[in-house]
N, C-alpha and C. Protein backbone atom coordinates (compact mmCIF):
# COMPACT_ATOMS: atom_id res chain seq x y z
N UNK A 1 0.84 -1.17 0.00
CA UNK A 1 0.00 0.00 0.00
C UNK A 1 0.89 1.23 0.00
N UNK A 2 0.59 1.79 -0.70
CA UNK A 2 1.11 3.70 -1.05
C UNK A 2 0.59 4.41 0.67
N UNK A 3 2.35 4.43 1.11
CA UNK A 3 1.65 5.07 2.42
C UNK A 3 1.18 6.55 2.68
N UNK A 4 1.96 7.65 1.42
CA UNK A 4 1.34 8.76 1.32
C UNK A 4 0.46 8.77 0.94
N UNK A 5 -0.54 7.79 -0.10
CA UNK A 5 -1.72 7.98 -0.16
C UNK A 5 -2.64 7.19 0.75
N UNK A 6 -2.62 6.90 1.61
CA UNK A 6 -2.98 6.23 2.83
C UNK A 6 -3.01 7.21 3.77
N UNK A 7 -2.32 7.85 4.23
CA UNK A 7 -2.18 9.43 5.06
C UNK A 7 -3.14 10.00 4.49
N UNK A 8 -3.16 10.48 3.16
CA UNK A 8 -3.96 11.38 2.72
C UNK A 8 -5.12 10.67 2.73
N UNK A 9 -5.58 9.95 2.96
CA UNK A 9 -7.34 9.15 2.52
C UNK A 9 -7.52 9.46 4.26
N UNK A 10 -6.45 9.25 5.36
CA UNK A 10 -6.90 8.90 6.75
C UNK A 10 -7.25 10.69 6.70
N UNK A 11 -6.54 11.49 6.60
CA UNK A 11 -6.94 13.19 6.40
C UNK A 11 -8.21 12.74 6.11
N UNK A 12 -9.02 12.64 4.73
CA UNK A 12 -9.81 12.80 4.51
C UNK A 12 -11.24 12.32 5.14
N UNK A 13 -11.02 11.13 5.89
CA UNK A 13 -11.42 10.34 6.52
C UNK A 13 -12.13 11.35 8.42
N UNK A 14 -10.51 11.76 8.59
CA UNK A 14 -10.46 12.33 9.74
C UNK A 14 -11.15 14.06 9.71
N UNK A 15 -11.41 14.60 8.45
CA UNK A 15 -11.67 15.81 8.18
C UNK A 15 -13.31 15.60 9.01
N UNK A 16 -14.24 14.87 8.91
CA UNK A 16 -15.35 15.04 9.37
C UNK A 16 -16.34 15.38 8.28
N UNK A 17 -15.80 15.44 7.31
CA UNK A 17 -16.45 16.54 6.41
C UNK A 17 -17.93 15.61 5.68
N UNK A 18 -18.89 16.14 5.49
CA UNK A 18 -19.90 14.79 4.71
C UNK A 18 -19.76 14.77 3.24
N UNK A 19 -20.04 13.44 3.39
CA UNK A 19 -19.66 13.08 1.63
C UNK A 19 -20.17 13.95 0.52
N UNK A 20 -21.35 15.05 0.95
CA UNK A 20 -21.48 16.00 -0.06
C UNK A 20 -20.70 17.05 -0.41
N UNK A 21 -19.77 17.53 0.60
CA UNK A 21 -18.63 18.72 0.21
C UNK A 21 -17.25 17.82 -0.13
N UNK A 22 -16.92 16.67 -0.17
CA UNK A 22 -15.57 15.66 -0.54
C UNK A 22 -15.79 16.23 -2.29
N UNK A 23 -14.65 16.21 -2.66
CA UNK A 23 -14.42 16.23 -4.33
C UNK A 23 -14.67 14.33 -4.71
N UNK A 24 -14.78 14.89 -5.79
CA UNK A 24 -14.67 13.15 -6.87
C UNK A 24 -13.53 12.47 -6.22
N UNK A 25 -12.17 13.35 -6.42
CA UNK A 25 -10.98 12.82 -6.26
C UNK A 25 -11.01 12.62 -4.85
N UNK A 26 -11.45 13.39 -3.93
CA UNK A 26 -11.03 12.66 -2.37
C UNK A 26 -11.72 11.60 -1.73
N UNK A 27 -13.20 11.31 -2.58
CA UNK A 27 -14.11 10.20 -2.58
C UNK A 27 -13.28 8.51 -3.24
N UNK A 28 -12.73 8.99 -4.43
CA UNK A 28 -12.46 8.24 -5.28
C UNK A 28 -11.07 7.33 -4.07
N UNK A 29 -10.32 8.38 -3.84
CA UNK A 29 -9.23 8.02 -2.73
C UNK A 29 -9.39 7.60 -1.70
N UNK A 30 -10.36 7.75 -0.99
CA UNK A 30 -10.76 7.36 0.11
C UNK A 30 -11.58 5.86 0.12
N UNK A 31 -12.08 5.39 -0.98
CA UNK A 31 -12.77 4.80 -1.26
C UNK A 31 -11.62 3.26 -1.52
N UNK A 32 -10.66 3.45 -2.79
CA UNK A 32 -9.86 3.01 -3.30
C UNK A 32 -8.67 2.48 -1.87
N UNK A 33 -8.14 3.54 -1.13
CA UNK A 33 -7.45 2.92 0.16
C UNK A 33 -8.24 1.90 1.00
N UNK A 34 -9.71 2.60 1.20
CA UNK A 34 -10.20 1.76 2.19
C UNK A 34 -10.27 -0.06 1.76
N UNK A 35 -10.17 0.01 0.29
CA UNK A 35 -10.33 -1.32 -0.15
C UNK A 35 -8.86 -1.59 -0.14
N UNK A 36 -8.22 -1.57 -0.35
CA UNK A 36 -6.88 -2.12 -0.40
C UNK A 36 -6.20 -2.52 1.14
N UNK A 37 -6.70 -1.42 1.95
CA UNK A 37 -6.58 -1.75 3.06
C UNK A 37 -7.20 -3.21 3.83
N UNK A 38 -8.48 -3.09 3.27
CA UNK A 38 -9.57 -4.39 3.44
C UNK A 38 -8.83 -5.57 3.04
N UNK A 39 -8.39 -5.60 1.65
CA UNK A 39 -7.82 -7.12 1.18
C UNK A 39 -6.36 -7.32 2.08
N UNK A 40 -5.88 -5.83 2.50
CA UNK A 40 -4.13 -6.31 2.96
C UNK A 40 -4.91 -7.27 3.87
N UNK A 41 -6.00 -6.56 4.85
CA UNK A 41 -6.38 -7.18 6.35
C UNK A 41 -7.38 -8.51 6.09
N UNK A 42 -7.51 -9.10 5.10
CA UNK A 42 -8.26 -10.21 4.70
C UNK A 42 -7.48 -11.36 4.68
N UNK A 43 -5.73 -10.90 4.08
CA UNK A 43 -4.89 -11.73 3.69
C UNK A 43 -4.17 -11.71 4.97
N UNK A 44 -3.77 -11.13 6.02
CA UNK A 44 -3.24 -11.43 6.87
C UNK A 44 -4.19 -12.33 8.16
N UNK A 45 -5.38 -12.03 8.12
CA UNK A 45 -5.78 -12.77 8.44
C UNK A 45 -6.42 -14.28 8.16
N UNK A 46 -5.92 -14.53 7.09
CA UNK A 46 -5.62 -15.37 6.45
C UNK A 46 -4.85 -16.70 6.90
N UNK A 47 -3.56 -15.63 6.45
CA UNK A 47 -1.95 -16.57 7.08
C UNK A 47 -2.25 -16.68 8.33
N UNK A 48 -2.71 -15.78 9.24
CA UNK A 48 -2.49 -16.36 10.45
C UNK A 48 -3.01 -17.20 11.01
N UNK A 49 -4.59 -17.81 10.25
CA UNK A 49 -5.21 -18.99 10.70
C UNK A 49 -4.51 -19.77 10.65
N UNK A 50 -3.89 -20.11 9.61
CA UNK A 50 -2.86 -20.94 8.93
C UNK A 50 -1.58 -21.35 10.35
N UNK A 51 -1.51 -20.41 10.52
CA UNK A 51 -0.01 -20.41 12.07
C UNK A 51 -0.64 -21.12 13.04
């Protein structure tokens, strides 16, 4: 995962702001980390059943 764009999605995240004043682009980003984040935490929990 892109950790500056991970910072910037948690900003956006942390701004409070409602999804009607977010741009395309900070929706689109915020949206896009939160999933990537999801599969990292799908796959680690994964392996660790596995352990």
């Amino acid at each position: 995962m892109n950790y500056k764009l991970a910072a910037k999605a948690a900003r956006i995240l942390a701004s409070g702001k409602p999804d009607e004043l977010l741009t395309a682009e900070e929706k689109h980003l915020a949206t896009e980390v939160c999933q990537q984040w999801s599969k990292q935490r799908q796959r680690i929990e994964r392996l660790n059943s596995l352990l």
